[in-house]
N, C-alpha and C. Protein backbone atom coordinates (compact mmCIF):
# COMPACT_ATOMS: atom_id res chain seq x y z
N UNK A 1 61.43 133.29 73.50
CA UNK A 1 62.85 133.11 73.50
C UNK A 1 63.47 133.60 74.80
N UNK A 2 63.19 134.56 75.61
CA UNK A 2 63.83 135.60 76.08
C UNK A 2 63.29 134.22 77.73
N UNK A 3 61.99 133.62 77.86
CA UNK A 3 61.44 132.87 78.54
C UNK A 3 62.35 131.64 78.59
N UNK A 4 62.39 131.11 77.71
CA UNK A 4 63.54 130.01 77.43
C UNK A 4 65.03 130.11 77.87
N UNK A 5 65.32 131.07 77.86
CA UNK A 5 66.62 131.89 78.25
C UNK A 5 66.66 132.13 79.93
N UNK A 6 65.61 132.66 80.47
CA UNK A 6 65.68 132.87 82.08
C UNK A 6 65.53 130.98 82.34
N UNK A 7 64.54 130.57 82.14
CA UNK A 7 64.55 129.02 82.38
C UNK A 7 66.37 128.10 82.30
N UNK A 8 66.88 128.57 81.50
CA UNK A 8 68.13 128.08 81.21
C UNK A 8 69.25 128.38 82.14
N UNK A 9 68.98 130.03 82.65
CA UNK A 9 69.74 129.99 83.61
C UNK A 9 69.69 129.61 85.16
N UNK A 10 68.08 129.48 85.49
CA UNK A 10 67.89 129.00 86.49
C UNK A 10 68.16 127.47 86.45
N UNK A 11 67.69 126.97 85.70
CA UNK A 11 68.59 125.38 85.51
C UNK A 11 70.06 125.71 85.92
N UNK A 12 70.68 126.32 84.88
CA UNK A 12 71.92 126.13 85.50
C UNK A 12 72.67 126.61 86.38
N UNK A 13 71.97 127.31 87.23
CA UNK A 13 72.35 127.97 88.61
C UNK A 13 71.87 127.16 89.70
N UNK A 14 70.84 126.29 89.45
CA UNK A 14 70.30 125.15 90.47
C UNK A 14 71.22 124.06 90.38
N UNK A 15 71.66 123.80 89.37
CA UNK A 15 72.59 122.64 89.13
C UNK A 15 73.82 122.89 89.71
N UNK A 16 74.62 124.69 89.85
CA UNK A 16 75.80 124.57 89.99
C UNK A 16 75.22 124.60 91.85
N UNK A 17 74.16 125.07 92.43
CA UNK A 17 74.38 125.03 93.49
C UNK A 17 74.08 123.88 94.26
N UNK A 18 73.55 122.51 93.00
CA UNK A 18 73.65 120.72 93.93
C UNK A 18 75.09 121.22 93.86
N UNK A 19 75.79 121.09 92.94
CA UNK A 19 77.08 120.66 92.82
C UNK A 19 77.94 121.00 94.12
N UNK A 20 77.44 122.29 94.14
CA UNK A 20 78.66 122.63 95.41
C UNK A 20 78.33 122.16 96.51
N UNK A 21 77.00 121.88 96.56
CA UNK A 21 76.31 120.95 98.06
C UNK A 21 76.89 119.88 98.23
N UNK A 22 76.78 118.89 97.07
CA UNK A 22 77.12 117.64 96.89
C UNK A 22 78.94 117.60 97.43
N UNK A 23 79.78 118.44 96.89
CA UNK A 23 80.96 118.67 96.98
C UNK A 23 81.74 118.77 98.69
N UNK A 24 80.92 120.10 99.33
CA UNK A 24 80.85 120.07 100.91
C UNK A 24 80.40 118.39 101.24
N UNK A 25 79.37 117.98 101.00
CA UNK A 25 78.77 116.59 101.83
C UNK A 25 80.25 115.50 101.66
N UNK A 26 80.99 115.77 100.78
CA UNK A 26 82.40 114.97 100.92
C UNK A 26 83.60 115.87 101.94
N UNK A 27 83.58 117.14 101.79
CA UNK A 27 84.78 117.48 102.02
C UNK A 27 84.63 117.33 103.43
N UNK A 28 86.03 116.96 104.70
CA UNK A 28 86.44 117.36 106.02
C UNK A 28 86.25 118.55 106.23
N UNK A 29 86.84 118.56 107.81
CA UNK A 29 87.70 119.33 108.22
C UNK A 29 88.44 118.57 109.83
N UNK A 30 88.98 118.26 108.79
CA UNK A 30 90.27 117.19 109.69
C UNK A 30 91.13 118.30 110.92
N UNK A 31 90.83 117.71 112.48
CA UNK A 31 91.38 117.75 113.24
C UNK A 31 91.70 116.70 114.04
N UNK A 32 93.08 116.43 115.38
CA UNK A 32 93.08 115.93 115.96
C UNK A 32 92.18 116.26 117.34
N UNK A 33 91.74 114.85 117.74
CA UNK A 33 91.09 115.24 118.61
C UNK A 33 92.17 115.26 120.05
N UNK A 34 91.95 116.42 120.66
CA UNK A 34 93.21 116.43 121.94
C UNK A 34 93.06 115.92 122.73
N UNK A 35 91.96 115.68 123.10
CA UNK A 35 91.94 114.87 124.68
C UNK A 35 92.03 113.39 124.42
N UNK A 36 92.37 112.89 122.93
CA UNK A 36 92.66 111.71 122.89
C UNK A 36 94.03 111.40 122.33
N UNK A 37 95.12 112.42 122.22
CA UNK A 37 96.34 112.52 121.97
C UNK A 37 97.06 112.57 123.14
N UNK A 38 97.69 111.10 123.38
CA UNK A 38 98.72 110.74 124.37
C UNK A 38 99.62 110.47 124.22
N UNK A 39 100.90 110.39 125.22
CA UNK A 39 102.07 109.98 124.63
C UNK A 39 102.27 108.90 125.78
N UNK A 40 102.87 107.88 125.92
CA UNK A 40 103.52 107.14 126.84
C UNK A 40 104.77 106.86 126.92
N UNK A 41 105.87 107.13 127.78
CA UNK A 41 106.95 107.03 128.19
C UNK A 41 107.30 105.44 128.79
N UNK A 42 108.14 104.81 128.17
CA UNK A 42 109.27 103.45 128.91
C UNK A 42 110.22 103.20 128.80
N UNK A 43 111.23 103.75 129.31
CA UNK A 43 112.46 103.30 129.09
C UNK A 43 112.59 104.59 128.48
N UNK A 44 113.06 103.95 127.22
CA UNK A 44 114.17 104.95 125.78
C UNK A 44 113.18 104.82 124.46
N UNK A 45 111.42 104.59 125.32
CA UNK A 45 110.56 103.76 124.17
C UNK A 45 109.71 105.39 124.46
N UNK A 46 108.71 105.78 123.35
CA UNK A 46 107.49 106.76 123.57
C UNK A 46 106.55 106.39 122.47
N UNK A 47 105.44 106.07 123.10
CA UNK A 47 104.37 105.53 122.10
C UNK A 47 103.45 106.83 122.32
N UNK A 48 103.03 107.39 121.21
CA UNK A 48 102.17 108.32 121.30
C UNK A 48 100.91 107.94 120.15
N UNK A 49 99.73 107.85 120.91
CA UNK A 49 98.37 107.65 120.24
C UNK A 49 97.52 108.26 120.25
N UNK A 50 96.51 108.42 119.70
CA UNK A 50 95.01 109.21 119.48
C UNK A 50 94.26 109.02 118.38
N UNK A 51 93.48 110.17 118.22
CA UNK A 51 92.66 109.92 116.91
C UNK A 51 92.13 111.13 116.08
N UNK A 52 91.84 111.12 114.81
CA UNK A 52 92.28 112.50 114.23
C UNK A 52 90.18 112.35 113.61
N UNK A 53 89.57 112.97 113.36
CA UNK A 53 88.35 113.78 112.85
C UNK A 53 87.89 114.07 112.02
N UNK A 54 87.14 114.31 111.09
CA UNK A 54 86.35 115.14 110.53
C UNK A 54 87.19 114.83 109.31
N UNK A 55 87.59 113.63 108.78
CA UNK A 55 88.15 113.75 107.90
C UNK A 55 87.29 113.10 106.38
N UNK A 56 86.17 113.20 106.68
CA UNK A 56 85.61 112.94 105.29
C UNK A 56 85.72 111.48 104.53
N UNK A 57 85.51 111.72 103.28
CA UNK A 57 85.71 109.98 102.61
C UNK A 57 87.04 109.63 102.53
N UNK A 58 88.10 110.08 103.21
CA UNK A 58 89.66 109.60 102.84
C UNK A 58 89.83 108.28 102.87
N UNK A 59 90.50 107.55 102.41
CA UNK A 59 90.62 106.02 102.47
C UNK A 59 91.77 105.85 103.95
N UNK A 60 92.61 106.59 103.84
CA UNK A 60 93.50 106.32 105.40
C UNK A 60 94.01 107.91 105.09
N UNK A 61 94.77 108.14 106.63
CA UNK A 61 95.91 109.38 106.60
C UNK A 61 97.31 108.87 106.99
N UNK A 62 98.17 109.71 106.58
CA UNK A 62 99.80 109.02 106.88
C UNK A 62 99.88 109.95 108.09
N UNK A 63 100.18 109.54 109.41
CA UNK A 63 101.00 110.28 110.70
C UNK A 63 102.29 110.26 110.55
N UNK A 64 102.71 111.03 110.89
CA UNK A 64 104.28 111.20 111.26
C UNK A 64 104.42 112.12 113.08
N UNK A 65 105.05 110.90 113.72
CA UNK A 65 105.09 111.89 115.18
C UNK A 65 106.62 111.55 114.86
N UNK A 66 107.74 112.77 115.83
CA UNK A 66 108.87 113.43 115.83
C UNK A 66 108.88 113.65 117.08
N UNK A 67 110.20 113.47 117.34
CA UNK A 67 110.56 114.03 118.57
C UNK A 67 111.82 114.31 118.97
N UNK A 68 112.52 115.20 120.17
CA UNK A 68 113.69 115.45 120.35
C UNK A 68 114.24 114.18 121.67
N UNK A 69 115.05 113.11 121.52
CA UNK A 69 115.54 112.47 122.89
C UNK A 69 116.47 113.23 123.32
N UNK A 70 116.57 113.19 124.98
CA UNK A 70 117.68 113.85 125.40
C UNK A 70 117.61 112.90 126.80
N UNK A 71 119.33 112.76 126.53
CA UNK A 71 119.75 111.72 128.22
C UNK A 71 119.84 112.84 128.97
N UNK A 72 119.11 112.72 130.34
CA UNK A 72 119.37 113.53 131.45
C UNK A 72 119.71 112.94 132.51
N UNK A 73 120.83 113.97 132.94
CA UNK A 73 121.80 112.82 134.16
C UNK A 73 120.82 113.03 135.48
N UNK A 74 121.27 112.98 136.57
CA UNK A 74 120.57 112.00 138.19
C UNK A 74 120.31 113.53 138.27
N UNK A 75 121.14 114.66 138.06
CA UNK A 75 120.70 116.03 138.34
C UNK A 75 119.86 116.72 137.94
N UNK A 76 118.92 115.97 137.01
CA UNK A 76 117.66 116.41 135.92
C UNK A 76 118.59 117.35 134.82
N UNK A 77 119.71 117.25 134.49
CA UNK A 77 119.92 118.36 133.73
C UNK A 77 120.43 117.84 132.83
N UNK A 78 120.49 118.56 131.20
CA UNK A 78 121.19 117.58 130.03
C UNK A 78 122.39 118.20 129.95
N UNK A 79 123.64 117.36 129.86
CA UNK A 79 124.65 118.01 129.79
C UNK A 79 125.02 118.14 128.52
N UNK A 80 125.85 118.56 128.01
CA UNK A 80 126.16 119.35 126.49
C UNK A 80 126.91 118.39 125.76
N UNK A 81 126.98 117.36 126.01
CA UNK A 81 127.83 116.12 125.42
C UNK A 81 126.38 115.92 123.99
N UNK A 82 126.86 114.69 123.34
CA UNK A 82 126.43 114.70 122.12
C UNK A 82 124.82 113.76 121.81
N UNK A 83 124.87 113.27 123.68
CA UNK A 83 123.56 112.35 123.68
C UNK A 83 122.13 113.08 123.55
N UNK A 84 122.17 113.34 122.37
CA UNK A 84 120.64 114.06 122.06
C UNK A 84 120.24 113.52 120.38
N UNK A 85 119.08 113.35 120.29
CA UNK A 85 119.19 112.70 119.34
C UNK A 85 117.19 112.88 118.50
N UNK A 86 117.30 113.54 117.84
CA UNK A 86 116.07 113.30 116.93
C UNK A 86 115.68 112.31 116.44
N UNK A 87 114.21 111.29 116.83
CA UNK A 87 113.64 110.37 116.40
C UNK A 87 112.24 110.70 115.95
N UNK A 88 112.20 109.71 114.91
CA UNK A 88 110.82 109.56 114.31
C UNK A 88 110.03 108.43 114.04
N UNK A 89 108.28 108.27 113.60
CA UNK A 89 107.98 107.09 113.57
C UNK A 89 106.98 107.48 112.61
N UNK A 90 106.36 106.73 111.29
CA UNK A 90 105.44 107.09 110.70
C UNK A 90 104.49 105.84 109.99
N UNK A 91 103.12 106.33 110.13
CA UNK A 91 102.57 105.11 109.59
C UNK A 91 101.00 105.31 108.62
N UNK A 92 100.64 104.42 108.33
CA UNK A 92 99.67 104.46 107.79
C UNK A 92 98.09 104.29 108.08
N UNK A 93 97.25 105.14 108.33
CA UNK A 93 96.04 104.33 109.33
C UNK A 93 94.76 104.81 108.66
N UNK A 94 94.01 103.76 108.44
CA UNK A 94 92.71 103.59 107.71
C UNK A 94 91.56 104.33 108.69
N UNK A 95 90.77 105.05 107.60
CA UNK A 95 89.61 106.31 107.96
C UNK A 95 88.34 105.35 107.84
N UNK A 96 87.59 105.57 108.87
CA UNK A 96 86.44 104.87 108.87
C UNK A 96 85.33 105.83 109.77
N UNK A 97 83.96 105.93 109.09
CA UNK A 97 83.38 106.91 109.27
C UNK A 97 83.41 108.61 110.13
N UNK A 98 84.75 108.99 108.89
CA UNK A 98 85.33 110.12 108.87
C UNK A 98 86.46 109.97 110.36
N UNK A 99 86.99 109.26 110.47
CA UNK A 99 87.86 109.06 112.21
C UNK A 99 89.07 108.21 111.47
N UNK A 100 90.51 108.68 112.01
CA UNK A 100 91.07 107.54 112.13
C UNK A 100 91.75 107.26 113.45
N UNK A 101 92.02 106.32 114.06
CA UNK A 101 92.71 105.92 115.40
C UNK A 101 94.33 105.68 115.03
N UNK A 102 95.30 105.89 115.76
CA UNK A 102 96.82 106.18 115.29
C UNK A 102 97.49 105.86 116.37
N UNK A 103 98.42 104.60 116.61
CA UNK A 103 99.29 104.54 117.46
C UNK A 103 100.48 104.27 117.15
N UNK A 104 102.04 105.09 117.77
CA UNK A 104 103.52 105.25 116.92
C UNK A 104 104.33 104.97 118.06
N UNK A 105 105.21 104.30 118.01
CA UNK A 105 105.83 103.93 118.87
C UNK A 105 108.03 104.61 118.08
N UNK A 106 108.34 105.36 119.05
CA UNK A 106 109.50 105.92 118.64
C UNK A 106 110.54 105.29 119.92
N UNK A 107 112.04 105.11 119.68
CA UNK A 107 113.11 104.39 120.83
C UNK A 107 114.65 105.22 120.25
N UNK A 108 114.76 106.07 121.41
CA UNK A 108 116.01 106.69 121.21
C UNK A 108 116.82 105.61 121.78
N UNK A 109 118.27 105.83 120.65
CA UNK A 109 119.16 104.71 120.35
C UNK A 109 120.65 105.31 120.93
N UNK A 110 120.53 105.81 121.86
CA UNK A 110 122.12 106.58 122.07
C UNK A 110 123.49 105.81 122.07
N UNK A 111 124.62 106.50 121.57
CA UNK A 111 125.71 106.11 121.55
C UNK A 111 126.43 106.88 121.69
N UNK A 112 127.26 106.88 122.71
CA UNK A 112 127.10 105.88 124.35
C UNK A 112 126.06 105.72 124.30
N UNK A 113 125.32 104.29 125.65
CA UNK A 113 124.22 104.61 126.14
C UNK A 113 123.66 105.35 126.83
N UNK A 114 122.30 105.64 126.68
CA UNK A 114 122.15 106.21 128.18
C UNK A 114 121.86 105.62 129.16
N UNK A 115 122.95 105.28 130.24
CA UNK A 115 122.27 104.07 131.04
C UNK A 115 122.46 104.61 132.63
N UNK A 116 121.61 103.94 133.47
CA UNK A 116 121.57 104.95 135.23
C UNK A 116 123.31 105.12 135.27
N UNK A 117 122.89 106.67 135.72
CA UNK A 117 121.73 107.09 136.72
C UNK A 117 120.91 107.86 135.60
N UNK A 118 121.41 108.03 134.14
CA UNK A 118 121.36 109.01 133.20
C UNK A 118 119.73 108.46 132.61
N UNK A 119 118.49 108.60 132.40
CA UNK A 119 117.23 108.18 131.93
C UNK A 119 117.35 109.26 130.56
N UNK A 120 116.15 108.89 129.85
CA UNK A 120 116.09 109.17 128.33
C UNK A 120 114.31 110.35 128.96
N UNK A 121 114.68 111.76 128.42
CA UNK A 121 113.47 112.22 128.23
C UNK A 121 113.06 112.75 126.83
N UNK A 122 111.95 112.72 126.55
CA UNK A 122 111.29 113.42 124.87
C UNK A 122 110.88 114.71 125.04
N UNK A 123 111.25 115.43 124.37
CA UNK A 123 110.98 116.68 124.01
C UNK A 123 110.25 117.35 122.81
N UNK A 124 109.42 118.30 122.49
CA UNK A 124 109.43 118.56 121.36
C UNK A 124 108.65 117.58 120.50
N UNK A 125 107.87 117.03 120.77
CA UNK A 125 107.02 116.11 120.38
C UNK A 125 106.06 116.77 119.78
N UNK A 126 105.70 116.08 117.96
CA UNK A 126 105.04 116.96 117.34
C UNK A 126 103.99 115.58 116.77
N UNK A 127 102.92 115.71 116.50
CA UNK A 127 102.18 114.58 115.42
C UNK A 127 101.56 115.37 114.26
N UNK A 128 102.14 115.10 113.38
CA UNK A 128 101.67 115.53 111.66
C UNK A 128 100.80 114.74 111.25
N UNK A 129 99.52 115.00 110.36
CA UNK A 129 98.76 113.97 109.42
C UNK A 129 99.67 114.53 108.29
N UNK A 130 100.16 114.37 107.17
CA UNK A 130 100.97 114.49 105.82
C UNK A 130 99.90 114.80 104.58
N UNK A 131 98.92 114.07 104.93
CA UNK A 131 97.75 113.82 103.87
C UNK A 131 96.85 115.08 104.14
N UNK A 132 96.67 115.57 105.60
CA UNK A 132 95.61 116.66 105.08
C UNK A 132 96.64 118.44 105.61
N UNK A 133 97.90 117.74 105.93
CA UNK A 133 98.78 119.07 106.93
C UNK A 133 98.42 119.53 107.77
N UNK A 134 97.97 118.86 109.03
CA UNK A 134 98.01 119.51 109.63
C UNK A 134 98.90 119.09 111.16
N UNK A 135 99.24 119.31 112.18
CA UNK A 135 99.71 119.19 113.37
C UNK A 135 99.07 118.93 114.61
N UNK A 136 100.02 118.96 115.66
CA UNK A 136 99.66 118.91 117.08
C UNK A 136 100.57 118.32 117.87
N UNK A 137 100.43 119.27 119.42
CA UNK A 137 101.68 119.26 120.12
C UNK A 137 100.91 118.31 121.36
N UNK A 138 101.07 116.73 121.82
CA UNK A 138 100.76 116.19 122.54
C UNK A 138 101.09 116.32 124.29
């Protein structure tokens, strides 16, 4: 009996430790990768792309990139008037052997415009995955 009993628990101590094996062989550890997080500037346009990691069997991740616009006049400086303006862009992008690739395109809309000598710069530019939380400053 007492034989039957050690046998029982080694069964079930072998079993709980597939389980947790099996469990790791799914889970991430989702990062962006940085040297492939860019942003591109045109105009009043900022497309910021890259690609995020280690993210396991996920079917896609949701991005969200943010940013601060600000018109700056011919003097590089922002003046305190009201042309500043928080934009965002968010999307959906499919995971394929643990990677996903992500490109967002954001267009500050000022009113007034900002038009020469005054150009549009981004600030404060953040990219979120939503799905696993985490960040990064491009």
């Amino acid at each position: 009996m007492i034989r039957s009993s050690r046998i029982a628990i080694v069964v079930v101590a072998a079993m709980a430790v597939m389980a947790l094996g099996a469990q790791s062989a799914f889970a991430g550890s989702p990062h962006f990768v940085d040297d492939t997080v860019t942003k591109t500037q045109n105009g009043s346009t900022l497309t910021v792309s890259g690609k995020e990691a280690g993210l396991g069997d996920e079917a896609q991740v949701h991005i969200v990139v943010s940013a601060t616009a600000l018109c700056i006049n011919g003097g590089g400086k922002h003046p305190k008037a009201v042309n500043k303006e928080d934009v965002a862009a968010a999307g959906d992008f499919p995971v394929q052997n643990g990677k996903a690739n992500f490109s967002l395109t954001l267009t500050a809309a000022f009113q007034p415009p900002c038009s020469p000598p005054m150009t549009v710069s981004f600030t404060n530019v953040t990219v979120t995955d939503t799905t696993n939380g985490i960040s990064t400053d491009p």
